[in-house]
Each structure stands twice: as C-alpha cells, then as structure tokens.
N, C-alpha and C. Protein backbone atom coordinates (compact mmCIF):
# COMPACT_ATOMS: atom_id res chain seq x y z
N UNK A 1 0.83 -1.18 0.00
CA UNK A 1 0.00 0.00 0.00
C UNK A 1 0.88 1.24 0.00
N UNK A 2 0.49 2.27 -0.77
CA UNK A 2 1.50 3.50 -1.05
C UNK A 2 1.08 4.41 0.03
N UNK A 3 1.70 5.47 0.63
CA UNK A 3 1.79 6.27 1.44
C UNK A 3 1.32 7.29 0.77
N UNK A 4 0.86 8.54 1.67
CA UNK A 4 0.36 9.67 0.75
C UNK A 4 1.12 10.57 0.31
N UNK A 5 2.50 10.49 0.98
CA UNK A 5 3.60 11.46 0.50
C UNK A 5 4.09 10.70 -1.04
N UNK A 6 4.04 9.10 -0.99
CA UNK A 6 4.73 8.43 -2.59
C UNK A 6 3.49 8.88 -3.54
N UNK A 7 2.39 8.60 -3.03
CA UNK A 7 0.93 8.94 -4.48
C UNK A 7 1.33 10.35 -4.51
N UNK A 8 1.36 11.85 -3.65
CA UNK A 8 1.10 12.98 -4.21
C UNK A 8 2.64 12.81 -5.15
N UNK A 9 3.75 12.18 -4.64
CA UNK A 9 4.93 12.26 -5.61
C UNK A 9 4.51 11.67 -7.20
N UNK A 10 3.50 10.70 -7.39
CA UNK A 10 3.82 10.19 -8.36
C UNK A 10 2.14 10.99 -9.31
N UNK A 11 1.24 11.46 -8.29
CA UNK A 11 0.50 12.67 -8.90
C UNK A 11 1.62 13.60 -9.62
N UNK A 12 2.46 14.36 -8.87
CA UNK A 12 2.83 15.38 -9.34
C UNK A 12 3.56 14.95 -10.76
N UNK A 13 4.53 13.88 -10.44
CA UNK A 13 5.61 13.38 -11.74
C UNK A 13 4.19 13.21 -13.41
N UNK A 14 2.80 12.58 -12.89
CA UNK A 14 2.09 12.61 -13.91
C UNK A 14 1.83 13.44 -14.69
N UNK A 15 1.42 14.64 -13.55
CA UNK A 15 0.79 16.03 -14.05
C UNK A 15 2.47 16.59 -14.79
N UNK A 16 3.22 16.82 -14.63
CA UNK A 16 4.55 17.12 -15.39
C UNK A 16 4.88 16.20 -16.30
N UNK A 17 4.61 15.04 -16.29
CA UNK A 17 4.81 14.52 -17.62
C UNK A 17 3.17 14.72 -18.63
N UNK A 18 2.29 14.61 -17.71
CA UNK A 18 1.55 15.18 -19.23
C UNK A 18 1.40 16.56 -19.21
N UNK A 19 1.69 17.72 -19.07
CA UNK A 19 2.58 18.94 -19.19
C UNK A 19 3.44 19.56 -20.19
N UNK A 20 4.20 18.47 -20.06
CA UNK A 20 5.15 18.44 -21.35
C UNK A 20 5.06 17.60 -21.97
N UNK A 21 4.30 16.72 -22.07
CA UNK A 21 3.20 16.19 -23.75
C UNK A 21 2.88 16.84 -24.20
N UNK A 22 2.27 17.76 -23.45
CA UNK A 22 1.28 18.38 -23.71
C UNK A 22 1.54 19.67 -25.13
N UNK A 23 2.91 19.98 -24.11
CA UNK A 23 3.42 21.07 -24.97
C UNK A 23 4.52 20.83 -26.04
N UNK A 24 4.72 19.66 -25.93
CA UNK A 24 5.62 18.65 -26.99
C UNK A 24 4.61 18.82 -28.14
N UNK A 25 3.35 18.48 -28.31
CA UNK A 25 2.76 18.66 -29.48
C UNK A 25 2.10 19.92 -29.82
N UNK A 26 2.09 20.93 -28.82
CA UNK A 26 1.95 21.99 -28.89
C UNK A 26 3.15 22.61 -30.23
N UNK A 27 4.14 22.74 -29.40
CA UNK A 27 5.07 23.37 -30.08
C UNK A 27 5.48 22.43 -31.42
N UNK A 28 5.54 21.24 -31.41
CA UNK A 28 4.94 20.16 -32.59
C UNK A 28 4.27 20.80 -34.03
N UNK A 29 3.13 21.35 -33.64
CA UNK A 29 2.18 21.49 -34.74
C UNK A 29 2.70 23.26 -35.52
N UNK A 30 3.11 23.95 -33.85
CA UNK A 30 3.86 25.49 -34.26
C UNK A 30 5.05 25.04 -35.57
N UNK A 31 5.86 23.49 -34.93
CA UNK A 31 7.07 23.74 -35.77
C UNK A 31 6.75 23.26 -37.28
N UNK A 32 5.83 22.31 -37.54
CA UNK A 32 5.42 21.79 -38.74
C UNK A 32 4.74 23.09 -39.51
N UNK A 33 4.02 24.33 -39.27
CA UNK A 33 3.90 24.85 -39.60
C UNK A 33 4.38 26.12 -39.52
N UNK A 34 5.76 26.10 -39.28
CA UNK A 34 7.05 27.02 -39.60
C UNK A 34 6.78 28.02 -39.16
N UNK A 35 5.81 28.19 -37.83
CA UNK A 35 5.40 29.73 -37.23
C UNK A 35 6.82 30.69 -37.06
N UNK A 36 7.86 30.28 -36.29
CA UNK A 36 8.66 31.16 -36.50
C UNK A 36 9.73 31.76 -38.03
N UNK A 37 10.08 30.29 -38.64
CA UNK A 37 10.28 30.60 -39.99
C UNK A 37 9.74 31.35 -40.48
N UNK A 38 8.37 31.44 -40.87
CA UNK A 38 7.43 32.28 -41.82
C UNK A 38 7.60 34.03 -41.33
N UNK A 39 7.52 34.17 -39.99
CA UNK A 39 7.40 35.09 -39.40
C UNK A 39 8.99 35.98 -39.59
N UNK A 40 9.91 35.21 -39.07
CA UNK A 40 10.91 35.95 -39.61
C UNK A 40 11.02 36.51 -41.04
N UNK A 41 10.84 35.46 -42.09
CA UNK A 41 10.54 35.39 -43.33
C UNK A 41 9.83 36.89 -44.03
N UNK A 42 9.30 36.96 -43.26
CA UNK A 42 7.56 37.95 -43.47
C UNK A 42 8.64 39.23 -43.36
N UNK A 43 9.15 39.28 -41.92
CA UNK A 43 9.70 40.51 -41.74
C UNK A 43 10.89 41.25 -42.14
N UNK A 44 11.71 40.26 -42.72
CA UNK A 44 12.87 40.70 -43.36
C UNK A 44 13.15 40.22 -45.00
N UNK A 45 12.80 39.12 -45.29
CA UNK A 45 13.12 38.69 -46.72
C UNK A 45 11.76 38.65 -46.92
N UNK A 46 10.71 39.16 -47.59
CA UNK A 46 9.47 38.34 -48.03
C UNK A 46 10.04 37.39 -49.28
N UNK A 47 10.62 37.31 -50.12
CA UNK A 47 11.38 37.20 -51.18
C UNK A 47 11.51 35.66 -51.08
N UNK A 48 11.55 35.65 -50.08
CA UNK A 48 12.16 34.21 -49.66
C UNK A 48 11.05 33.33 -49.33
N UNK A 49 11.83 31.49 -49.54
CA UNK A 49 10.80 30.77 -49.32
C UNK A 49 10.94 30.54 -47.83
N UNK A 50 10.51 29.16 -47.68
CA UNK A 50 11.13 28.82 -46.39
C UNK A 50 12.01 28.00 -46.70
N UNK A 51 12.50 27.93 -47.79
CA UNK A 51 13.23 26.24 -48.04
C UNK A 51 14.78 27.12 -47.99
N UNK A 52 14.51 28.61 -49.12
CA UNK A 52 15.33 28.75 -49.29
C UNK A 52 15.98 29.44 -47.70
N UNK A 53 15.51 29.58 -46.48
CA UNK A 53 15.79 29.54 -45.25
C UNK A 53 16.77 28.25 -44.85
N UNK A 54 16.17 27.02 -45.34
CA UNK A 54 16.27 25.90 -44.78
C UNK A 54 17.59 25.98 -44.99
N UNK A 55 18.25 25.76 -46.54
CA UNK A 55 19.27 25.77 -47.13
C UNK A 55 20.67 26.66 -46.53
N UNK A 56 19.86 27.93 -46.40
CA UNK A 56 21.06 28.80 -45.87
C UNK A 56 21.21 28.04 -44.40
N UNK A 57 20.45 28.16 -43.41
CA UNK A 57 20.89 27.47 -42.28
C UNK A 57 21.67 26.04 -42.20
N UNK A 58 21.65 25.11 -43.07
CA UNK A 58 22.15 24.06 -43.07
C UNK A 58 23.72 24.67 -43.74
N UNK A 59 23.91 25.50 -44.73
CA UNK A 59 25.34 25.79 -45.02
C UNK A 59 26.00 26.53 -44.04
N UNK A 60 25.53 27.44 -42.71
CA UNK A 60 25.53 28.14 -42.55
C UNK A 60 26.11 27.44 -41.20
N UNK A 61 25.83 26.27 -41.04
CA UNK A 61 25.87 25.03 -39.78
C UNK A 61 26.82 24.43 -40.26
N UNK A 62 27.38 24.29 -41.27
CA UNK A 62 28.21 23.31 -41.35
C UNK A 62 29.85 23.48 -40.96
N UNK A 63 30.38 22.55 -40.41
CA UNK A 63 31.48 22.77 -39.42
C UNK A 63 32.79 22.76 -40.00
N UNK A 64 33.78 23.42 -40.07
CA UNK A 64 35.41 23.39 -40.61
C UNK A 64 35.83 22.25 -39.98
N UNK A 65 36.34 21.23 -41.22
CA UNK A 65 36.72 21.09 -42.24
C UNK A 65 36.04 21.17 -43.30
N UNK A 66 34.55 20.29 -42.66
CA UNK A 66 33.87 20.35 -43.72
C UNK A 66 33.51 21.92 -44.82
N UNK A 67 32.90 21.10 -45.96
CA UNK A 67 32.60 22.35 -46.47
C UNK A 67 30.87 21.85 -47.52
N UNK A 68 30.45 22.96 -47.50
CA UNK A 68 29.38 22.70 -47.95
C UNK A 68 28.85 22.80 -49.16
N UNK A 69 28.37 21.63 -49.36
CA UNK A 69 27.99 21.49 -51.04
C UNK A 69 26.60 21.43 -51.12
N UNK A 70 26.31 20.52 -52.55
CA UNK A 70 24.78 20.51 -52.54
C UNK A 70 24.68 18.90 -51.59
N UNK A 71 25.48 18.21 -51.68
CA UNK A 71 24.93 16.85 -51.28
C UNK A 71 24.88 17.12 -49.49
N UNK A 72 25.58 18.00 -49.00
CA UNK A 72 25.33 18.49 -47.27
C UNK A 72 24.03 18.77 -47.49
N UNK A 73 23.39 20.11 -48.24
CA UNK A 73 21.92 20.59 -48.23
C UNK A 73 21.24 19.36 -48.51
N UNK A 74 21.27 18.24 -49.15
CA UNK A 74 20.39 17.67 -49.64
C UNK A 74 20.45 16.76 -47.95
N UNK A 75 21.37 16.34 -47.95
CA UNK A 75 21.00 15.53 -46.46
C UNK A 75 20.54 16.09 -45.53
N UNK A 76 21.43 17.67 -45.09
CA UNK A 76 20.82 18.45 -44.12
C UNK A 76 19.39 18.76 -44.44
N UNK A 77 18.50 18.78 -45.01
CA UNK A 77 17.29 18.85 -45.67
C UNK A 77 16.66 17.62 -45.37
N UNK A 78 17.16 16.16 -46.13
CA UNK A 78 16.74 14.93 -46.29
C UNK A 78 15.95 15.19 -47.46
N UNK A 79 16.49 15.82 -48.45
CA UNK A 79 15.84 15.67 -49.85
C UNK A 79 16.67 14.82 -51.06
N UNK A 80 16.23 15.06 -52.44
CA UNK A 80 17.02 14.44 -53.03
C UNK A 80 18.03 15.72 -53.50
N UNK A 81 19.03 15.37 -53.90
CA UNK A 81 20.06 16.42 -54.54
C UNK A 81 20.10 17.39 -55.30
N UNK A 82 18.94 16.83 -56.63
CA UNK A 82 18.76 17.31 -57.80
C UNK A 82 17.37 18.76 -57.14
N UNK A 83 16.69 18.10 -55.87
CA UNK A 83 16.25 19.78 -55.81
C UNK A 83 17.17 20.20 -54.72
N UNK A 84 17.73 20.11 -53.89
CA UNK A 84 18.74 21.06 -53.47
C UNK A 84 19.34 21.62 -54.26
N UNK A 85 19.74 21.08 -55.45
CA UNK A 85 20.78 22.20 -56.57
C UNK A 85 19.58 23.21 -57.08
N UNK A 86 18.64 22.80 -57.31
CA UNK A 86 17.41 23.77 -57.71
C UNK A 86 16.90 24.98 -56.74
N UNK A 87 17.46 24.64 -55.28
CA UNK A 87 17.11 25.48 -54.48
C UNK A 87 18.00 26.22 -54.12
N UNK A 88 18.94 25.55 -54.04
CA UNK A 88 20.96 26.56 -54.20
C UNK A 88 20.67 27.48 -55.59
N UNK A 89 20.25 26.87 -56.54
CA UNK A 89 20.39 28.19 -57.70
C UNK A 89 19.19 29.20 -57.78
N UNK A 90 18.38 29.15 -57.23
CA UNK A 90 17.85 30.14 -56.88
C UNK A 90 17.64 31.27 -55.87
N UNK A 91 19.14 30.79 -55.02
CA UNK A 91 19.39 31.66 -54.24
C UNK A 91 20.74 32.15 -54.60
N UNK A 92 21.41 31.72 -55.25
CA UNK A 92 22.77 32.24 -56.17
C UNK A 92 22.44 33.27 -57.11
N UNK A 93 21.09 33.07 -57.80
CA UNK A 93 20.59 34.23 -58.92
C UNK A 93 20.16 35.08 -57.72
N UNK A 94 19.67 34.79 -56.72
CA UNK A 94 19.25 36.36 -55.62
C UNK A 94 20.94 36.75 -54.80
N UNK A 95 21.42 36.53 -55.77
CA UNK A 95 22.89 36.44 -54.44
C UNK A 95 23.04 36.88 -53.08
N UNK A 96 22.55 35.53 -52.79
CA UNK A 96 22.33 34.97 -51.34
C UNK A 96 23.28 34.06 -51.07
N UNK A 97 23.65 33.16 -51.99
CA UNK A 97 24.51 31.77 -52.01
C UNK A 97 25.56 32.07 -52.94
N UNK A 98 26.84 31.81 -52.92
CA UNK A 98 27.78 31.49 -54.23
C UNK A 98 27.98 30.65 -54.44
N UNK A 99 28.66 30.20 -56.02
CA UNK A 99 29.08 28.30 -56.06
C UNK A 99 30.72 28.79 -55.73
N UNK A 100 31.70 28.61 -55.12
CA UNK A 100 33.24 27.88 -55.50
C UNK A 100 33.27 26.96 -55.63
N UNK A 101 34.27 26.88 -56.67
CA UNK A 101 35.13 25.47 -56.82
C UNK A 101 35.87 25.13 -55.76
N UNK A 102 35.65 23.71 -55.92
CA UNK A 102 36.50 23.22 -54.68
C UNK A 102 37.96 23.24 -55.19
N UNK A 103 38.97 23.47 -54.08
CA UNK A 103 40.51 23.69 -54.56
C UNK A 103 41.04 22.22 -54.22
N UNK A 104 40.46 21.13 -54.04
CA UNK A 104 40.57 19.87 -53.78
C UNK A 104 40.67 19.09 -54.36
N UNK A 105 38.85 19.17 -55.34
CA UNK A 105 38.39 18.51 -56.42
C UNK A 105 37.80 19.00 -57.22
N UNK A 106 38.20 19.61 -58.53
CA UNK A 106 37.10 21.03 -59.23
C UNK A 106 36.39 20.46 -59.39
N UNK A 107 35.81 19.41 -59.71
CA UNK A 107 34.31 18.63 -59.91
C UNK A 107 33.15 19.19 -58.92
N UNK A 108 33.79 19.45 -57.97
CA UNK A 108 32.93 19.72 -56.65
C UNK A 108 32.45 21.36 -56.98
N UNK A 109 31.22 21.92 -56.23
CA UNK A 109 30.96 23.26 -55.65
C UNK A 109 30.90 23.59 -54.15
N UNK A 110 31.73 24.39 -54.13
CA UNK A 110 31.23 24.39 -52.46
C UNK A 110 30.68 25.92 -52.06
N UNK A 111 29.61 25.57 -51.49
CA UNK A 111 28.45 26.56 -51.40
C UNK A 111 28.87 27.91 -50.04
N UNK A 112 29.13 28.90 -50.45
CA UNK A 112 29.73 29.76 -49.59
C UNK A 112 28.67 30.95 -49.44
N UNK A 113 28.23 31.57 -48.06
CA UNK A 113 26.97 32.22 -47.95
C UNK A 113 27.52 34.47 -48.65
N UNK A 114 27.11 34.29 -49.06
CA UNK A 114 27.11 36.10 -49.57
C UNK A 114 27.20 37.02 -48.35
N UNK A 115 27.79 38.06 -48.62
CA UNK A 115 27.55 39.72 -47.57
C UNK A 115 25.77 39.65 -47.24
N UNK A 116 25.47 39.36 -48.40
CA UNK A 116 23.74 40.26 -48.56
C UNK A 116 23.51 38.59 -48.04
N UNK A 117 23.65 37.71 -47.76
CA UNK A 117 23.10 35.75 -47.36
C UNK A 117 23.51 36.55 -46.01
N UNK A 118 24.66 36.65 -45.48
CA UNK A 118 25.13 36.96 -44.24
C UNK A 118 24.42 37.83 -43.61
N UNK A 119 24.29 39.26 -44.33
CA UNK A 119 23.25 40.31 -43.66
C UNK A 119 21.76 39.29 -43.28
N UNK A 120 21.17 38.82 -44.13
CA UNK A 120 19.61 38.21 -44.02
C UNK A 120 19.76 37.02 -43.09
N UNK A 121 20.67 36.44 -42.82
CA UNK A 121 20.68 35.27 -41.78
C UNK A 121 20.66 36.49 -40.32
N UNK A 122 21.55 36.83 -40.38
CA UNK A 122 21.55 37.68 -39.11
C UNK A 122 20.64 38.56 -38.28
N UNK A 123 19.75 38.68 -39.67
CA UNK A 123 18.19 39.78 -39.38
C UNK A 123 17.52 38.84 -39.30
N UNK A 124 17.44 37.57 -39.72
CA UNK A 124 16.44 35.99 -39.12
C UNK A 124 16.94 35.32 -38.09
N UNK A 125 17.93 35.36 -37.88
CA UNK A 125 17.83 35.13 -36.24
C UNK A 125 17.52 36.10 -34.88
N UNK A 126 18.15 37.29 -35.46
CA UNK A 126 17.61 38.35 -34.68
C UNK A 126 15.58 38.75 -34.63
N UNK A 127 15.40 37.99 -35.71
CA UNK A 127 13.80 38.39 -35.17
C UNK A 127 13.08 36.68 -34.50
N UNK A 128 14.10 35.95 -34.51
CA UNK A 128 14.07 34.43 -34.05
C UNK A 128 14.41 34.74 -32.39
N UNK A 129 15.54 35.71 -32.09
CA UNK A 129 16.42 35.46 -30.76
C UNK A 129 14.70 36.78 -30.44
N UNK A 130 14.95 38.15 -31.20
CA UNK A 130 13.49 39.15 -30.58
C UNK A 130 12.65 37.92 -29.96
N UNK A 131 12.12 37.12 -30.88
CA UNK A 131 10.53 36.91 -29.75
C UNK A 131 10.60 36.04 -28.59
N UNK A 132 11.94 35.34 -28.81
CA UNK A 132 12.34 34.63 -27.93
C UNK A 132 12.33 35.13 -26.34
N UNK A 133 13.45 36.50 -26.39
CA UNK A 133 13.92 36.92 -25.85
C UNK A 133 11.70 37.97 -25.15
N UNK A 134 11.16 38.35 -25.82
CA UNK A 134 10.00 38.24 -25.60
C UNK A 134 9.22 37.86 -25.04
N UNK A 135 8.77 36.64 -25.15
CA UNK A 135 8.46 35.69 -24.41
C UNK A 135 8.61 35.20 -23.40
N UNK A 136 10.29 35.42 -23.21
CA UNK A 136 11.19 35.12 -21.27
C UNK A 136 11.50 36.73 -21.11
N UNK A 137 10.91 37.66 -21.26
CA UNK A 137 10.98 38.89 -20.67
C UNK A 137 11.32 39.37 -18.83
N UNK A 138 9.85 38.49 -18.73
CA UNK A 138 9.34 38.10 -17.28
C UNK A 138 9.93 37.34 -16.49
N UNK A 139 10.85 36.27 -16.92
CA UNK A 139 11.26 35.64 -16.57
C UNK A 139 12.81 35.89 -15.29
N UNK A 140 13.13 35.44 -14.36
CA UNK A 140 14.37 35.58 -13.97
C UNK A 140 15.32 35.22 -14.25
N UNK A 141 16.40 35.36 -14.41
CA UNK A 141 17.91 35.36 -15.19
C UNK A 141 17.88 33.39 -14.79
N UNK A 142 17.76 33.50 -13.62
CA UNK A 142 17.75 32.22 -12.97
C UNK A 142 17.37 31.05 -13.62
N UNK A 143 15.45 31.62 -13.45
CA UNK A 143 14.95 30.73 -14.20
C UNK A 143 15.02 30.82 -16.18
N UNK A 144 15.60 31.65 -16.81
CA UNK A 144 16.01 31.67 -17.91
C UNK A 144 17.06 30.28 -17.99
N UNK A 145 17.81 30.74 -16.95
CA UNK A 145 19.11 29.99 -17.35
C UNK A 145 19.08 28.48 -16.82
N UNK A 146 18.01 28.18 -16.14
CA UNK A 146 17.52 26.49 -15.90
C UNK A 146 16.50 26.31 -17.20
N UNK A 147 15.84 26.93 -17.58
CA UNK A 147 15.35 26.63 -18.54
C UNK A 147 16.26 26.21 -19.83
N UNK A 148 17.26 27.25 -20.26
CA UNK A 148 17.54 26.87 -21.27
C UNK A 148 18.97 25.39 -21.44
N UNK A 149 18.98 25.12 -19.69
CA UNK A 149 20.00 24.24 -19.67
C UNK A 149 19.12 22.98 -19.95
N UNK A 150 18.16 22.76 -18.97
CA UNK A 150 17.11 21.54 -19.01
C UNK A 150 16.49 21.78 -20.59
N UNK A 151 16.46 22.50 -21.33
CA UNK A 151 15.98 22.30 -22.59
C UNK A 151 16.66 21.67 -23.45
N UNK A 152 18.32 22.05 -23.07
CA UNK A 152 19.24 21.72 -24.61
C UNK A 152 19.27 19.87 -23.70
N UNK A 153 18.97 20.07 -22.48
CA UNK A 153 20.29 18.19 -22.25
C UNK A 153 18.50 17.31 -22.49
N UNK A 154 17.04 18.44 -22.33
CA UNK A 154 16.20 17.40 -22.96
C UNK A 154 16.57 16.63 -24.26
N UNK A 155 16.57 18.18 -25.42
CA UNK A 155 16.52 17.50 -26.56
C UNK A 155 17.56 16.56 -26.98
N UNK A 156 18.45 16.63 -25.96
CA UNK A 156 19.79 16.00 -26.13
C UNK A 156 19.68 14.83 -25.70
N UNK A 157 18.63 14.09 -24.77
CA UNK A 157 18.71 13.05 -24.29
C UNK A 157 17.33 12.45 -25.18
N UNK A 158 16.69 13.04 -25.97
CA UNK A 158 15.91 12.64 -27.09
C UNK A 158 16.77 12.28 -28.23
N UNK A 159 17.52 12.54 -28.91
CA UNK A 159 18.49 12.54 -29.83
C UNK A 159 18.72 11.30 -29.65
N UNK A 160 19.36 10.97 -28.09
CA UNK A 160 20.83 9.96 -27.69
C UNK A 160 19.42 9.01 -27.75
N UNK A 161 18.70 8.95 -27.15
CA UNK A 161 17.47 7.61 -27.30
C UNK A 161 16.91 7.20 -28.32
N UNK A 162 16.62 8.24 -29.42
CA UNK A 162 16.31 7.58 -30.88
C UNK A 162 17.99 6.94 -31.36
N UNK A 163 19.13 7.87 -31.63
CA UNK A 163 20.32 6.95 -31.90
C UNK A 163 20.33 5.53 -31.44
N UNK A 164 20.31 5.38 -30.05
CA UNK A 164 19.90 4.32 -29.25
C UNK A 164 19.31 2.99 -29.21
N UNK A 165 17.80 3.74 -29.91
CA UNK A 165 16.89 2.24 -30.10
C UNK A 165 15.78 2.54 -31.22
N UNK A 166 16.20 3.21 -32.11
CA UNK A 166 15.60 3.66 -33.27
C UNK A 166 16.51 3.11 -34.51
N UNK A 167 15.57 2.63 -35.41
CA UNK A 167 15.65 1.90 -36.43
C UNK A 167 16.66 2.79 -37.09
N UNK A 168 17.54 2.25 -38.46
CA UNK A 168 18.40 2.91 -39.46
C UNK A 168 17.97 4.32 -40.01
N UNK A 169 16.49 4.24 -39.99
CA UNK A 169 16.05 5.75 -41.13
C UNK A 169 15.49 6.32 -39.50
N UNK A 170 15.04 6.50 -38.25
CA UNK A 170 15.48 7.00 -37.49
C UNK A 170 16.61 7.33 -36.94
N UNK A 171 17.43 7.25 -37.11
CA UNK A 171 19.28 7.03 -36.48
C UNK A 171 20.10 8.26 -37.58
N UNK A 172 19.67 7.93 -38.70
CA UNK A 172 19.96 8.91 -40.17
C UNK A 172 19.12 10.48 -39.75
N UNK A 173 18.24 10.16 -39.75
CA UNK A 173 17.17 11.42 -39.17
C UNK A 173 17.94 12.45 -37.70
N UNK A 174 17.93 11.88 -37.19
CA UNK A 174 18.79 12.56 -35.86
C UNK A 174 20.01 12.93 -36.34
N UNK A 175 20.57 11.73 -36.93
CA UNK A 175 22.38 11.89 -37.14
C UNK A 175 22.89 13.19 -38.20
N UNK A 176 21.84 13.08 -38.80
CA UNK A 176 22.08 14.01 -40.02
C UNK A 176 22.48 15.57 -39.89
N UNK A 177 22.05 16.14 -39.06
CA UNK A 177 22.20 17.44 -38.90
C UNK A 177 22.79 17.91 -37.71
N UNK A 178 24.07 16.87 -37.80
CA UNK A 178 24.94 16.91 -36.75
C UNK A 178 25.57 18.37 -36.80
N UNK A 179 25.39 19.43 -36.85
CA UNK A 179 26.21 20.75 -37.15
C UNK A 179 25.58 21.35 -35.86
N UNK A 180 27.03 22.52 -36.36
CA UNK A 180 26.86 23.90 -35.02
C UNK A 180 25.46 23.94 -35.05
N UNK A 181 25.31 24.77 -33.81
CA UNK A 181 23.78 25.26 -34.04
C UNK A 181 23.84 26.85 -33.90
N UNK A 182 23.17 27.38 -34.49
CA UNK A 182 23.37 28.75 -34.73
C UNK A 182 22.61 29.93 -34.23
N UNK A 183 21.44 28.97 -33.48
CA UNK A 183 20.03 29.79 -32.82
C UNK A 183 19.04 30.02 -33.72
C-alpha cells in the first residue's frame, strides 16, 4: 500500500509529464507549420521561401573542415540532390549563395553564404532570438538559465534515445544534422 507522500509524488511526476506532452505537441504542430520561420521570413526577406531559409541554415551550420555542397543541403534537408541544386540556384541568382570550386576537387561546388546571405541570416535570427527573448521577458535570469539548460540536455537526451533504439532511417534522421547550431 502506497503512502500519501509516494501517491502525491507520483501525482505530481504525472501532471509534469503530461505537461510536457502536452506542450511537446503543442510546439509540434507550431514547428510543422514554420510559425517562426514564416514570421521571420515575413519581416525581413518576403522574397524568400522557407526552403530557401532551410538551405542557408544548413550551409551556414556546417562545421570546418567540412565544407558545404549541394549533397550536405540535400541531407541536411533529407531531400534528393537534384532539388537542393534547384534550391541553391535560386538563391545564387538572388545572391544569397555562391558556387566555389573546390581547390581539392574542381568537380565539386562548395556553397559559400554572400555579404547580402550573411546580412539576411543575421536579421532571421535576430527576429528568431526578438521573440524569444520576448516571451522570457518576465522571466528571472535564474529561471532563464535552468530553462535553457534543461531544454538543450532534454533534446539532447531525445536525440541519444532515438540513436539508441531507433531503427536505421530513425538514427539517419537525428544523425544528419549533426552541425553547429546557430540559434
């Protein structure tokens, strides 16, 4: 027989885990429908898609040595290649993106972000970090800074559990966009 101090413990652990179900699909349905993407989008590039967002952030992530081509975008994406090059050249004609040759292998391009790519990433995260920063206004430095620790080692211990015990095309999915993160 449980005591009333173990049931209110395992009340409370319920109500916090469905809490953050709760808001797991909350913020779920926000991210499938690119509320903050679009919104940045809106306010600084209208011009832009969201893909061609997608693209710059994945080159934009990618870590020295590496260097970034179309076949990084296409994985960092999880598309096929042939439209990542379709979506790289339409941000090369807005010069947003450049091609170099690789000094390695000229066969290769390696995708290097523009002044005017650089300016527009920087004004999309800045209206990404604005609402953020918005939102925890109210907040205390304190609880800012437990929040954003318990957030990164959540998603981090989501990651390590699909790697873990998640099938090959789960394991690829996580693994893939192993890069800096940029905010």
């Amino acid at each position: 027989m449980m005591n009333s101090s173990t049931q209110e413990r395992d009340d409370a652990e319920n109500g916090a885990m469905d809490r953050i179900s709760g808001a797991m699909t909350r913020n779920r349905l926000m991210t499938r429908r690119r509320i903050l993407g679009r919104l940045a989008i809106a306010r600084v590039a209208p011009a832009l898609e969201i893909t061609h967002l997608d693209v710059l952030d994945v080159v934009s992530r990618v870590e020295p040595p590496a260097k970034a081509t179309i076949g990084a975008v296409a994985e960092g994406m999880r598309i096929d290649p042939s439209r990542a090059s379709r979506i790289v050249a339409e941000l090369v004609a807005q010069n947003v993106l450049e091609r170099r040759v690789c000094q390695s292998d000229a066969r290769r391009s390696i995708l290097v972000i523009t002044a005017k790519g650089r300016k527009l990433l920087d004004e999309i995260h800045a209206v990404k970090r604005g609402l953020i920063e918005s939102v925890t206004e109210s907040w205390s430095a304190e609880d800012l800074d437990a929040f954003s620790r318990l957030y990164e080692r959540f998603v981090c211990g989501i990651e390590d559990f699909i790697s873990e015990h998640a099938g090959e095309d789960e394991r690829h999915a996580v693994d893939a966009p192993r890069v800096r993160s940029t905010g």
